[in-house]
C-alpha atoms as a PDB file:
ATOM      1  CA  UNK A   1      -8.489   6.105 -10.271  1.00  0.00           C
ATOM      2  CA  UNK A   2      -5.265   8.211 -11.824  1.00  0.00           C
ATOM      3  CA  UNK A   3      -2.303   6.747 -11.689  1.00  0.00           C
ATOM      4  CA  UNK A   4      -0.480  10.089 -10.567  1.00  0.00           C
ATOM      5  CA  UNK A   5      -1.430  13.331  -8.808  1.00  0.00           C
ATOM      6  CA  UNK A   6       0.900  15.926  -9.853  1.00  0.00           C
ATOM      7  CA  UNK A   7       3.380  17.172  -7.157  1.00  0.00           C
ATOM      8  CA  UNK A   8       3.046  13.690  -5.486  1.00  0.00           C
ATOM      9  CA  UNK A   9       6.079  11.605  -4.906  1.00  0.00           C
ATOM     10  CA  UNK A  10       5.156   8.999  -2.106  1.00  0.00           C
ATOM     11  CA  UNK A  11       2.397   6.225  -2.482  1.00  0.00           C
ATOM     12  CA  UNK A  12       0.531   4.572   0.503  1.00  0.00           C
ATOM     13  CA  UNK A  13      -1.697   1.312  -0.692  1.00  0.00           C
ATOM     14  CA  UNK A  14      -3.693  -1.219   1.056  1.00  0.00           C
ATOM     15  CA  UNK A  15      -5.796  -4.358  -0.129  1.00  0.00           C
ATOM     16  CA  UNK A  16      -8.511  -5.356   1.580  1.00  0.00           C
ATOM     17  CA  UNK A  17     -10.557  -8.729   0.757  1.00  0.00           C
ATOM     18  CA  UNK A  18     -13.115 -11.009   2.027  1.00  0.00           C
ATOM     19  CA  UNK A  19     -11.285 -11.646   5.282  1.00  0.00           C
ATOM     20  CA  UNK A  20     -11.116  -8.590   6.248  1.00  0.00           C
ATOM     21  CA  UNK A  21     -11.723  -8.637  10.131  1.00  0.00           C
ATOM     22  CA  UNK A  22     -14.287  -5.534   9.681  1.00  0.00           C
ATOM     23  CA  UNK A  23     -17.132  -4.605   7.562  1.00  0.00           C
ATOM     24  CA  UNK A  24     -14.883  -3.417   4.257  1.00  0.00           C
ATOM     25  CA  UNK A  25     -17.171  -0.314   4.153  1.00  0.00           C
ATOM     26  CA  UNK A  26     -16.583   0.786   7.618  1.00  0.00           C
ATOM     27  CA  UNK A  27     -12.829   0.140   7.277  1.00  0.00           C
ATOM     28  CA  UNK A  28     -12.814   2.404   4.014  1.00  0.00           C
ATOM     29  CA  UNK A  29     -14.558   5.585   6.366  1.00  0.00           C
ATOM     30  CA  UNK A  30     -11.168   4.204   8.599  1.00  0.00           C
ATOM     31  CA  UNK A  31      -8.637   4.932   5.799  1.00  0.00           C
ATOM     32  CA  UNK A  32     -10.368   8.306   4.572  1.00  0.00           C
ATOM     33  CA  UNK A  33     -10.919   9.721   8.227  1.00  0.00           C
ATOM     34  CA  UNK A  34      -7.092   8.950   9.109  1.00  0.00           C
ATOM     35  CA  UNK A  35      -5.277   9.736   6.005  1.00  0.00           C
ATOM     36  CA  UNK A  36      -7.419  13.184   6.216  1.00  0.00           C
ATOM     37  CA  UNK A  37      -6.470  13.831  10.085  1.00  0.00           C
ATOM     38  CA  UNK A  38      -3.169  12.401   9.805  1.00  0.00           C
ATOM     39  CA  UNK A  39      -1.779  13.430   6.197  1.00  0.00           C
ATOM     40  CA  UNK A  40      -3.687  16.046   5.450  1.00  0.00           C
ATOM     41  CA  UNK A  41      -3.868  17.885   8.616  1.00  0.00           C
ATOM     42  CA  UNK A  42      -6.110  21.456   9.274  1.00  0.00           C
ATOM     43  CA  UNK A  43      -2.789  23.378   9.471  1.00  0.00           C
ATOM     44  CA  UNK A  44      -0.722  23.412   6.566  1.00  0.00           C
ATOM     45  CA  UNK A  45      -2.579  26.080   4.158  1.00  0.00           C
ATOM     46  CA  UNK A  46      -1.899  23.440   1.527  1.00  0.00           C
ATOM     47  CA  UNK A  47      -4.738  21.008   2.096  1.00  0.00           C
ATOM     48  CA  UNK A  48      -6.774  24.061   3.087  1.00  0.00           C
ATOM     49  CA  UNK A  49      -9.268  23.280   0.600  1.00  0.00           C
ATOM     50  CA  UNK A  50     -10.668  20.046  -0.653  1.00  0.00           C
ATOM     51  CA  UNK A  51     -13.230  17.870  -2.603  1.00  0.00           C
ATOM     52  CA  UNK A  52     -14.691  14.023  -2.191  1.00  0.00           C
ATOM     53  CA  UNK A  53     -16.591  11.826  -5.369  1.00  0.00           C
ATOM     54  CA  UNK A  54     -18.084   8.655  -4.403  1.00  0.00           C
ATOM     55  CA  UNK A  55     -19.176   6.688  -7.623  1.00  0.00           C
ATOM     56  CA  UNK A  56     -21.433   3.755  -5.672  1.00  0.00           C
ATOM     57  CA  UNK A  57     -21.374   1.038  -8.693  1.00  0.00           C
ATOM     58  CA  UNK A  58     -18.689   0.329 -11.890  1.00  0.00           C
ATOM     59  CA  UNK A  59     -21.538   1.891 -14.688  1.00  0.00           C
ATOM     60  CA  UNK A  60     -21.088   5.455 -12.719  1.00  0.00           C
ATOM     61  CA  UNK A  61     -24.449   5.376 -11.230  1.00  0.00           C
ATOM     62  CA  UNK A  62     -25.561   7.360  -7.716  1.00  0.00           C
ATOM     63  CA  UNK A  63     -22.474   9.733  -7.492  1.00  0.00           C
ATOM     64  CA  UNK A  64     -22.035  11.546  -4.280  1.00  0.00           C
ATOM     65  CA  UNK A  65     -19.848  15.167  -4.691  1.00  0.00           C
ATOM     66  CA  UNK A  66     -18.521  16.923  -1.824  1.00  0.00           C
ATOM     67  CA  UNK A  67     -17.008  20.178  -1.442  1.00  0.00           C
ATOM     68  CA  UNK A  68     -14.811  20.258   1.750  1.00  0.00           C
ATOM     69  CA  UNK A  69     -14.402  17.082   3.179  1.00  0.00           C
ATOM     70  CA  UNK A  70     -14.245  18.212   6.804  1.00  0.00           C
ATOM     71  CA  UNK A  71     -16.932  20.238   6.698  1.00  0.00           C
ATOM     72  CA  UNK A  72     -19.265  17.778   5.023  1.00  0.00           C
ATOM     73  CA  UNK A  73     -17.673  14.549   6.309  1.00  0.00           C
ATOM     74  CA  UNK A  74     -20.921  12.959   7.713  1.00  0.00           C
ATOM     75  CA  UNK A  75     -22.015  12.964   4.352  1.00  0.00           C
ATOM     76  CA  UNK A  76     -19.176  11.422   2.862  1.00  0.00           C
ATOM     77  CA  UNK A  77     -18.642   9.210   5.544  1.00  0.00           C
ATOM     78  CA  UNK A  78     -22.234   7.530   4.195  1.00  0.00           C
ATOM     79  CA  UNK A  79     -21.448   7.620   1.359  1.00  0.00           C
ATOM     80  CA  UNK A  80     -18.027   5.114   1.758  1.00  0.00           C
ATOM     81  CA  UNK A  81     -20.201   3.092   4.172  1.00  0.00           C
ATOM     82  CA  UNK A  82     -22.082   1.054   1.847  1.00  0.00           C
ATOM     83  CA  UNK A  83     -18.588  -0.231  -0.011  1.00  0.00           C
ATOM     84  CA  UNK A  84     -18.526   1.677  -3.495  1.00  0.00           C
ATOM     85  CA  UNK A  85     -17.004   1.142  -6.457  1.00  0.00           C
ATOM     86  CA  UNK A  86     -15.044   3.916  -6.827  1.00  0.00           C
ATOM     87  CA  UNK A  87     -14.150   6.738  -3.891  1.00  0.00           C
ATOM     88  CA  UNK A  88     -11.620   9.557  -4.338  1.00  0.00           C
ATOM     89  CA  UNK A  89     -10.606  12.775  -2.084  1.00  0.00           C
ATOM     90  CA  UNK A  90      -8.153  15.652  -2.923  1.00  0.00           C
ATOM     91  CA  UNK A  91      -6.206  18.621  -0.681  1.00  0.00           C
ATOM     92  CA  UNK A  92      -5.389  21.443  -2.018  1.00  0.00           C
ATOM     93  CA  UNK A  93      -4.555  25.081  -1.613  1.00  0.00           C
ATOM     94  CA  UNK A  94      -7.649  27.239  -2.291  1.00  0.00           C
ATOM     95  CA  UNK A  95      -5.678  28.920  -5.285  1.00  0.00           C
ATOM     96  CA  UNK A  96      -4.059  25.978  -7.134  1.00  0.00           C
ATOM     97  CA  UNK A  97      -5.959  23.473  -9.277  1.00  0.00           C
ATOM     98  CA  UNK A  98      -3.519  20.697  -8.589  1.00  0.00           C
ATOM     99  CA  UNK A  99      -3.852  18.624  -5.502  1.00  0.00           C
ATOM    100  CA  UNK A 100      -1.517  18.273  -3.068  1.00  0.00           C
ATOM    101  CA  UNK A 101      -2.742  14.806  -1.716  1.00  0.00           C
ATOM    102  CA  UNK A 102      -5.020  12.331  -2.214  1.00  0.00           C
ATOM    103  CA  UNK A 103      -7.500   9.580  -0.550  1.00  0.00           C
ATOM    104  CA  UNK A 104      -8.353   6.896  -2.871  1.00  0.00           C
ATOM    105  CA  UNK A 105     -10.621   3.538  -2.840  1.00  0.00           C
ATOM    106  CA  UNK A 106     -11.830   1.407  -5.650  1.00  0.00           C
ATOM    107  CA  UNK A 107     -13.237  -2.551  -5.789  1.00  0.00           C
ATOM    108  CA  UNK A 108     -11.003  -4.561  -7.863  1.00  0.00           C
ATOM    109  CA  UNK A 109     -10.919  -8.325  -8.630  1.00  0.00           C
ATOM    110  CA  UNK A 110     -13.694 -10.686  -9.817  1.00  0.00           C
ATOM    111  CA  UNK A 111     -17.062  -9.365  -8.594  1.00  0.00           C
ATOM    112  CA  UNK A 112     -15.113  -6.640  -6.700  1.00  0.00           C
ATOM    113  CA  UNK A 113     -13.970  -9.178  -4.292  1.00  0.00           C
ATOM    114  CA  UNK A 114     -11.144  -6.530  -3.185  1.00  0.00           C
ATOM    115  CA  UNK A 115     -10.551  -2.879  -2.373  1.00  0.00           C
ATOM    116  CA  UNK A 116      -7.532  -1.104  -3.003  1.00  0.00           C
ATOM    117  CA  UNK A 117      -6.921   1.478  -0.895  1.00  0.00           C
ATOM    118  CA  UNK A 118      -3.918   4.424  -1.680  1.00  0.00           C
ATOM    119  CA  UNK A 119      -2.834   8.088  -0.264  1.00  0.00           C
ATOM    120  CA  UNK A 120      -0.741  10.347  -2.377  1.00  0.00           C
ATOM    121  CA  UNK A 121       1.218  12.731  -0.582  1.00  0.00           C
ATOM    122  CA  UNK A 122       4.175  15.076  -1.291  1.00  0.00           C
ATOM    123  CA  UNK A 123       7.320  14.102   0.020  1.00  0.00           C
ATOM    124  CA  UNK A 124      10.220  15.773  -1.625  1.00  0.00           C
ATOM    125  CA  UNK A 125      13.364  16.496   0.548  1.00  0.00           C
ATOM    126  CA  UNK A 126      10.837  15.347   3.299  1.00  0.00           C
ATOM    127  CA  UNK A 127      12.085  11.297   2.000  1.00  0.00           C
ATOM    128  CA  UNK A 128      15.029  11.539   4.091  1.00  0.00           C
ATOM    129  CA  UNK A 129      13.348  12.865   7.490  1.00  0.00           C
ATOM    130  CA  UNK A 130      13.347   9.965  10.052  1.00  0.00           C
ATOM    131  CA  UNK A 131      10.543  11.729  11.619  1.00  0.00           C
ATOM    132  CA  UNK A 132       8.508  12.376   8.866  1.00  0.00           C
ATOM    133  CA  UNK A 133       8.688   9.029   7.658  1.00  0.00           C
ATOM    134  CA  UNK A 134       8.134   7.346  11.172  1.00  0.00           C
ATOM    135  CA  UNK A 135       4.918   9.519  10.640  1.00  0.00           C
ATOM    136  CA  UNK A 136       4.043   7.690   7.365  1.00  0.00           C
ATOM    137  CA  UNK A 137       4.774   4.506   8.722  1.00  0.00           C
ATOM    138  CA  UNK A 138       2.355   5.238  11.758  1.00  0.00           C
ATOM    139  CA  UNK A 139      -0.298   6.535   9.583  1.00  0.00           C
ATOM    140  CA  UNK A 140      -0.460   2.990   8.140  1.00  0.00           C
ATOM    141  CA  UNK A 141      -0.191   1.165  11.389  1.00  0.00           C
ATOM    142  CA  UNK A 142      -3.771   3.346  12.209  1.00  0.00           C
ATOM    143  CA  UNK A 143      -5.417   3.073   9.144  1.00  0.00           C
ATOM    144  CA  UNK A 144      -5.028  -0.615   8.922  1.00  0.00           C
ATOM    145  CA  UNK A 145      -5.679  -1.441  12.807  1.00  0.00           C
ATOM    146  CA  UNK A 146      -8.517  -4.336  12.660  1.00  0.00           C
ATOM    147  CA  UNK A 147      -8.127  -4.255   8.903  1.00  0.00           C
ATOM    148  CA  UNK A 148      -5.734  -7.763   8.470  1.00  0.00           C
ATOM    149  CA  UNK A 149      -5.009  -6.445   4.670  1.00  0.00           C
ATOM    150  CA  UNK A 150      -3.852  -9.094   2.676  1.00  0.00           C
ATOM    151  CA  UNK A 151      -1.166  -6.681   1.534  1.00  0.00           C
ATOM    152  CA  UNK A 152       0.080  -3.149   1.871  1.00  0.00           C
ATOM    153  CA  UNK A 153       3.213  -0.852   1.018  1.00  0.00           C
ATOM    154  CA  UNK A 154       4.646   2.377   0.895  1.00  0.00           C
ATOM    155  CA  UNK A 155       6.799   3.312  -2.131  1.00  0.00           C
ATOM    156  CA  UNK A 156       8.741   6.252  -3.398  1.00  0.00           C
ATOM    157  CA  UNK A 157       8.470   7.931  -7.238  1.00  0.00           C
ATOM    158  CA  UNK A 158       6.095   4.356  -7.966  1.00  0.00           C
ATOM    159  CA  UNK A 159       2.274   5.410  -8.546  1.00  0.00           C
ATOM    160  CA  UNK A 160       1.148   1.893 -10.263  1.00  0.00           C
ATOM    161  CA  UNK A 161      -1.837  -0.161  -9.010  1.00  0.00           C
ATOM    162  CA  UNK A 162      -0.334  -3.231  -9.556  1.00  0.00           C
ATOM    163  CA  UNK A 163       3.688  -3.881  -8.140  1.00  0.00           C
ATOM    164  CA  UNK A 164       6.816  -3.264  -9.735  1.00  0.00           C
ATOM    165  CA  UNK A 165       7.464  -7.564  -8.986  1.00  0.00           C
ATOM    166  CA  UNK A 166       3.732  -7.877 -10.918  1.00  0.00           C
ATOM    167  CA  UNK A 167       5.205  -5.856 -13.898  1.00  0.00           C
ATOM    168  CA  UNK A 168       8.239  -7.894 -14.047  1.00  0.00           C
ATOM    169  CA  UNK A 169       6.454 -11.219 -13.651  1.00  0.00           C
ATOM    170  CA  UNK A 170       3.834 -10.050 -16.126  1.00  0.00           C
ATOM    171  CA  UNK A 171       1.678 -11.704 -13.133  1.00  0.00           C
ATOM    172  CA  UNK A 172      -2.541 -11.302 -13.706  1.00  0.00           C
ATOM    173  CA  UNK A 173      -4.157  -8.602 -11.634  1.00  0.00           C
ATOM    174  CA  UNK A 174      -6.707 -10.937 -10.828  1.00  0.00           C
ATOM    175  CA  UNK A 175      -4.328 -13.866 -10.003  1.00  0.00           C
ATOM    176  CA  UNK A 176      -2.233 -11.690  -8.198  1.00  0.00           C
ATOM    177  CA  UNK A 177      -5.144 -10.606  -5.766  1.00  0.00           C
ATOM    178  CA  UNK A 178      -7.064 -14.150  -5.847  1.00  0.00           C
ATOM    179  CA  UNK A 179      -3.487 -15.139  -4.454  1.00  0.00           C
ATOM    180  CA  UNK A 180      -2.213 -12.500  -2.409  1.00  0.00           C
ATOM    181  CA  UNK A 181      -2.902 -14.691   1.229  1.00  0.00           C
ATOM    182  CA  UNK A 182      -1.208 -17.133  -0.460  1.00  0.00           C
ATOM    183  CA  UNK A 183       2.094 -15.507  -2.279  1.00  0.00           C
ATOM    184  CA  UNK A 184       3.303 -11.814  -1.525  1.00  0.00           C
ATOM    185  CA  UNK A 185       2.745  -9.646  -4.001  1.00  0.00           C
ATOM    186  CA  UNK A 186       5.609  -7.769  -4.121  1.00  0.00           C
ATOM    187  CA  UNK A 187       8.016  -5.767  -2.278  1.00  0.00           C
ATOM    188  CA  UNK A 188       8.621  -1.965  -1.361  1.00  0.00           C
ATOM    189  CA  UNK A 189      10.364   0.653   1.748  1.00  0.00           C
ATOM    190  CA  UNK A 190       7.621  -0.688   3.859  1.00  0.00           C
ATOM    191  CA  UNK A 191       5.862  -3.902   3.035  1.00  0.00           C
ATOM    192  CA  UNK A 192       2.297  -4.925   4.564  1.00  0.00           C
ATOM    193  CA  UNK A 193       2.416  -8.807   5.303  1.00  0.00           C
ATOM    194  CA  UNK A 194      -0.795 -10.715   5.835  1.00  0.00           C
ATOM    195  CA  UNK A 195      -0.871 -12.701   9.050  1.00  0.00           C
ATOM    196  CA  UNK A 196      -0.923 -15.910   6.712  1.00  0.00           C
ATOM    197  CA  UNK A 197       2.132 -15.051   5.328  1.00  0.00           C
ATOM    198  CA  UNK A 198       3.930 -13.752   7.866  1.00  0.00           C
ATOM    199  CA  UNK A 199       3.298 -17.014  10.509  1.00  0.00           C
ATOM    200  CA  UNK A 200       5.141 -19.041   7.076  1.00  0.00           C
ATOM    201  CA  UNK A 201       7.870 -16.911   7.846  1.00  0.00           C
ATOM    202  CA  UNK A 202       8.521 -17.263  11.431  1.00  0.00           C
ATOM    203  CA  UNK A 203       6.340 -14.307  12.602  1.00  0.00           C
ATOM    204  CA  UNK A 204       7.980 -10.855  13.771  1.00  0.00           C
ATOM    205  CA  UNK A 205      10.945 -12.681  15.711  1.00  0.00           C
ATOM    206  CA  UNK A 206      12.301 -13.938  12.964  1.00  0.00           C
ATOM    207  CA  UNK A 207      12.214 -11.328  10.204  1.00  0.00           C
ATOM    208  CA  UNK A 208      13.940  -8.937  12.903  1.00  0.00           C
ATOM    209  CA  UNK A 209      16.372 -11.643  12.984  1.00  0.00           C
ATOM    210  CA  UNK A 210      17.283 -11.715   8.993  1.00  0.00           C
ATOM    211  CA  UNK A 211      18.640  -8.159   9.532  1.00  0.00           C
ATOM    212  CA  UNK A 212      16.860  -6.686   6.511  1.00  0.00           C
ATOM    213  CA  UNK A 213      14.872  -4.807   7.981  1.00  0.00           C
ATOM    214  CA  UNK A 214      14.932  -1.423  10.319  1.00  0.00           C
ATOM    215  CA  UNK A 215      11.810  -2.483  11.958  1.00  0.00           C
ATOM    216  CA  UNK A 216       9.068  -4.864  12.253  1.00  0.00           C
ATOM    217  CA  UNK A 217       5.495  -3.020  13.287  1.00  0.00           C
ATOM    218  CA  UNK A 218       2.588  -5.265  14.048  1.00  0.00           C
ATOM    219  CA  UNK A 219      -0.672  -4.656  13.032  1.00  0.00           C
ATOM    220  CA  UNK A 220      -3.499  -4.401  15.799  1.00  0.00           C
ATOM    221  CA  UNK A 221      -5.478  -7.666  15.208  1.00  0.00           C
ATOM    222  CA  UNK A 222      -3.161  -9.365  12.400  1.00  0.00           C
ATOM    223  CA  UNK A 223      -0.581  -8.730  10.050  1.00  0.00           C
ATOM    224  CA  UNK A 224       3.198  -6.930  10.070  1.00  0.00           C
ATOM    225  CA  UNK A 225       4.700  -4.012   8.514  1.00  0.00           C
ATOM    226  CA  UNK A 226       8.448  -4.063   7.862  1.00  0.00           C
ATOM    227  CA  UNK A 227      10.463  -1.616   7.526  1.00  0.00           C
ATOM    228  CA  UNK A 228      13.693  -1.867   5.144  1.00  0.00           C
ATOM    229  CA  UNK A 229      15.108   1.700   6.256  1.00  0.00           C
ATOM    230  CA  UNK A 230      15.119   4.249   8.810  1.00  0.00           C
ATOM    231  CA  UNK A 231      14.065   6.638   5.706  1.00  0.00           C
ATOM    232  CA  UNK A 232      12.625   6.142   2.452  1.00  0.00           C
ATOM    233  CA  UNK A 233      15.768   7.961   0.792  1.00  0.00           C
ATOM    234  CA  UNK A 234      17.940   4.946   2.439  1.00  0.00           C
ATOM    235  CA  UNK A 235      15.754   2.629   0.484  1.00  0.00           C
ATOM    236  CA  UNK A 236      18.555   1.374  -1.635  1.00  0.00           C
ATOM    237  CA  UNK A 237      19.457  -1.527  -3.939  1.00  0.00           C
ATOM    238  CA  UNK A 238      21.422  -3.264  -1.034  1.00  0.00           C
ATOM    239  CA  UNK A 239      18.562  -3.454   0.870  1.00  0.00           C
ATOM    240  CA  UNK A 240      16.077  -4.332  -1.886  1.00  0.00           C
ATOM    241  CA  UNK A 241      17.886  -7.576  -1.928  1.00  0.00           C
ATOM    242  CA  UNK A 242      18.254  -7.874   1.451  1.00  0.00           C
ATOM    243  CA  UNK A 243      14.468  -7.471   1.836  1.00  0.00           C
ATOM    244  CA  UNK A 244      13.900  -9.910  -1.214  1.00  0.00           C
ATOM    245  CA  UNK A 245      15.812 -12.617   0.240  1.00  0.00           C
ATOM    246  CA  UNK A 246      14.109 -12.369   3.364  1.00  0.00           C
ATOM    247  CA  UNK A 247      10.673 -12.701   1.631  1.00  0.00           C
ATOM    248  CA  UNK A 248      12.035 -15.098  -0.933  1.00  0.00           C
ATOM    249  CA  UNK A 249       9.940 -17.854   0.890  1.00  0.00           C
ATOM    250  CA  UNK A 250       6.781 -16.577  -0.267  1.00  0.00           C
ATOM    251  CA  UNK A 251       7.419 -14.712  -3.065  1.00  0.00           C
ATOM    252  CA  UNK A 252       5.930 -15.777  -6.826  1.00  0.00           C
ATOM    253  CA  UNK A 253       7.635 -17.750  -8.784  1.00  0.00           C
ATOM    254  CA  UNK A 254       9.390 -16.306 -12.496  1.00  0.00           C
ATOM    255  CA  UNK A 255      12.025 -14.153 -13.233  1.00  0.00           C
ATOM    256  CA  UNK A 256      11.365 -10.770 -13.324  1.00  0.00           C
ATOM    257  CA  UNK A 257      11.813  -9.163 -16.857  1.00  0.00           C
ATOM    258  CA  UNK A 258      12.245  -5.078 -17.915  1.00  0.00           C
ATOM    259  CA  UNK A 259       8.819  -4.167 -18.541  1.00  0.00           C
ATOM    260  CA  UNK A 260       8.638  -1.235 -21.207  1.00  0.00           C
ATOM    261  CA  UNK A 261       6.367   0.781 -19.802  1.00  0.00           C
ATOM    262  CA  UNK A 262       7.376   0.795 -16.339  1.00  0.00           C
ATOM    263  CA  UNK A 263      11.492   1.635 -16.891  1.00  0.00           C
ATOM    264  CA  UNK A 264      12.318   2.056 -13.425  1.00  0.00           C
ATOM    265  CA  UNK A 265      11.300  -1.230 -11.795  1.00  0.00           C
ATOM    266  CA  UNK A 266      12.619  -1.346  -8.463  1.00  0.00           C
ATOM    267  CA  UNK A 267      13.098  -5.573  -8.051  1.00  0.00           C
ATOM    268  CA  UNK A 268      15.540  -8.297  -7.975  1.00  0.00           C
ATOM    269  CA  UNK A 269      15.975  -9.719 -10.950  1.00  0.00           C
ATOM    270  CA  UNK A 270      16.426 -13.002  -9.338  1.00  0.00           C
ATOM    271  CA  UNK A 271      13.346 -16.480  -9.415  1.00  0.00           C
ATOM    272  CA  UNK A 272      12.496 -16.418  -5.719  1.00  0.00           C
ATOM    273  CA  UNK A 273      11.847 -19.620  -6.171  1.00  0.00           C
ATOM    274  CA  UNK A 274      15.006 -21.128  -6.992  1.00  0.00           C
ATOM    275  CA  UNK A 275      16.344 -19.240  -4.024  1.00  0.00           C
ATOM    276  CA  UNK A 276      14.533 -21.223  -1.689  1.00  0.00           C
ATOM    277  CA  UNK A 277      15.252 -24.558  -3.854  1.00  0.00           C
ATOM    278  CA  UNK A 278      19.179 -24.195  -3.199  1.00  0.00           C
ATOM    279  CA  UNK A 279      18.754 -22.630   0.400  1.00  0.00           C
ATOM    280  CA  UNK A 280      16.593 -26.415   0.485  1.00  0.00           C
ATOM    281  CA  UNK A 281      19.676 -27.934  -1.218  1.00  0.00           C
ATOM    282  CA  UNK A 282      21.670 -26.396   1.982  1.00  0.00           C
ATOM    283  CA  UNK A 283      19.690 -27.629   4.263  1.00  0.00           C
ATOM    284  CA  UNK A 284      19.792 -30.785   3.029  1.00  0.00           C
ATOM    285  CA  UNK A 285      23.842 -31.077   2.882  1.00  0.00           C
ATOM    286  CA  UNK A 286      24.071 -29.501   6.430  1.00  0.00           C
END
């Protein structure tokens, strides 16, 4: 899937795996269906028009094309029901060859044992709307209810599959997802806990209670959102780190490094795991 749409600024992702709580096919038609109603809505002459692919396997075989995703969405709808490989969806205006948004889905991990799921949208001076950022926040609450993603975020100006704390850690795709119930893959505005994860961390009570976060969104049948800022345009260093030291307790292991082809990493350049060794040492001395 590309990296980038042009014109997009703001990145909505979502892993599914194994333990997802629905079929992963019929939670895919879930994530297309409300990122079209809800992102792209009827409207705004700038999703007007708009286009589907569904590649079904990884060699490129059985593609499904679709011209106008409302008007055809039974069809597509099939099409994501089986689980493809590879499923993408763009908005547009009718007169522009650019894309204003876009749905996307494709397997990753050994076998395919995941889906990654992303919307692109355009933010611009949009970032520092409470309400239009509440919206986007929402949006992910819906797409994911029954999902319990082992991970999900929302970042600004970052269009990479894998994290910015990945990139830094120079931490294996593969590992990253065989281990993301396990240890959190990274860290963003808004930042998709598994339930796993988030009962090793005291559940919703007590990440409201760190203070590093604006809010603290449960997912309908498992998992939490959190919020950093009212707005993505608050999203600041100060409250990276206050969001990194909340999440130290399951974060990976390393120190992040500068990783030349991703200059603008947005992480602490802090071992998460020493953090919780002298927070330990505390504990001990208290």
């Amino acid at each position: 899937m590309d990296d980038e749409t042009p014109g997009t600024d703001v990145t909505l992702r979502a892993t599914l795996d194994e333990r997802a709580a629905a079929p992963r096919g019929e939670l895919l038609v879930h994530w297309f269906r409300t990122a079209t109603d809800l992102l792209f809505p009827t409207g705004e002459r700038e999703f007007s028009d708009s286009w589907a692919l569904v590649t079904e396997s990884i060699d490129g075989a059985r593609e499904v094309r679709v011209r106008d995703v409302r008007a055809h969405w039974q069809r597509l709808a099939g099409a994501l029901r089986p689980s493809p490989f590879y499923a993408a969806a763009g908005f547009h205006e009718p007169s522009s060859v650019d894309d204003s948004g876009r749905i996307g889905g494709v397997r990753a991990g050994c076998g395919g044992s995941h889906t990654e799921l992303s919307a692109q949208v355009r933010g611009g001076e949009r970032v520092a709307d409470a309400a239009w950022c509440a919206h986007l926040v929402d949006f992910l609450a819906t797409a994911l209810d029954g999902a319990d993603p082992a991970f999900a975020r929302i970042d600004h100006l970052s269009f990479e599959e894998t994290t910015d704390l990945e990139a830094a850690l120079k931490r294996p795709r593969r590992q990253a997802l065989r281990e993301s119930r396990t240890l959190l893959r990274g860290y963003s505005w808004v930042t998709g806990l598994p339930a796993e994860l988030a009962a090793r961390l005291g559940g919703p009570t007590a990440l409201k209670a760190t203070g590093a976060f604006h809010a603290v969104h449960e997912i309908h049948a498992r998992g939490l959102l959190l919020q950093a800022t009212e707005t993505l345009a608050d999203y600041d260093h100060p409250h990276m780190k206050a969001v990194f030291h909340a999440l130290a307790p399951v974060l990976p292991p390393g120190t992040p490094e500068e990783a030349p082809d991703r200059p603008d990493l947005r992480v602490v350049f802090e071992d998460a795991s020493r953090l919780r060794a002298r927070r330990g040492m505390e504990a001990d001395t208290t």
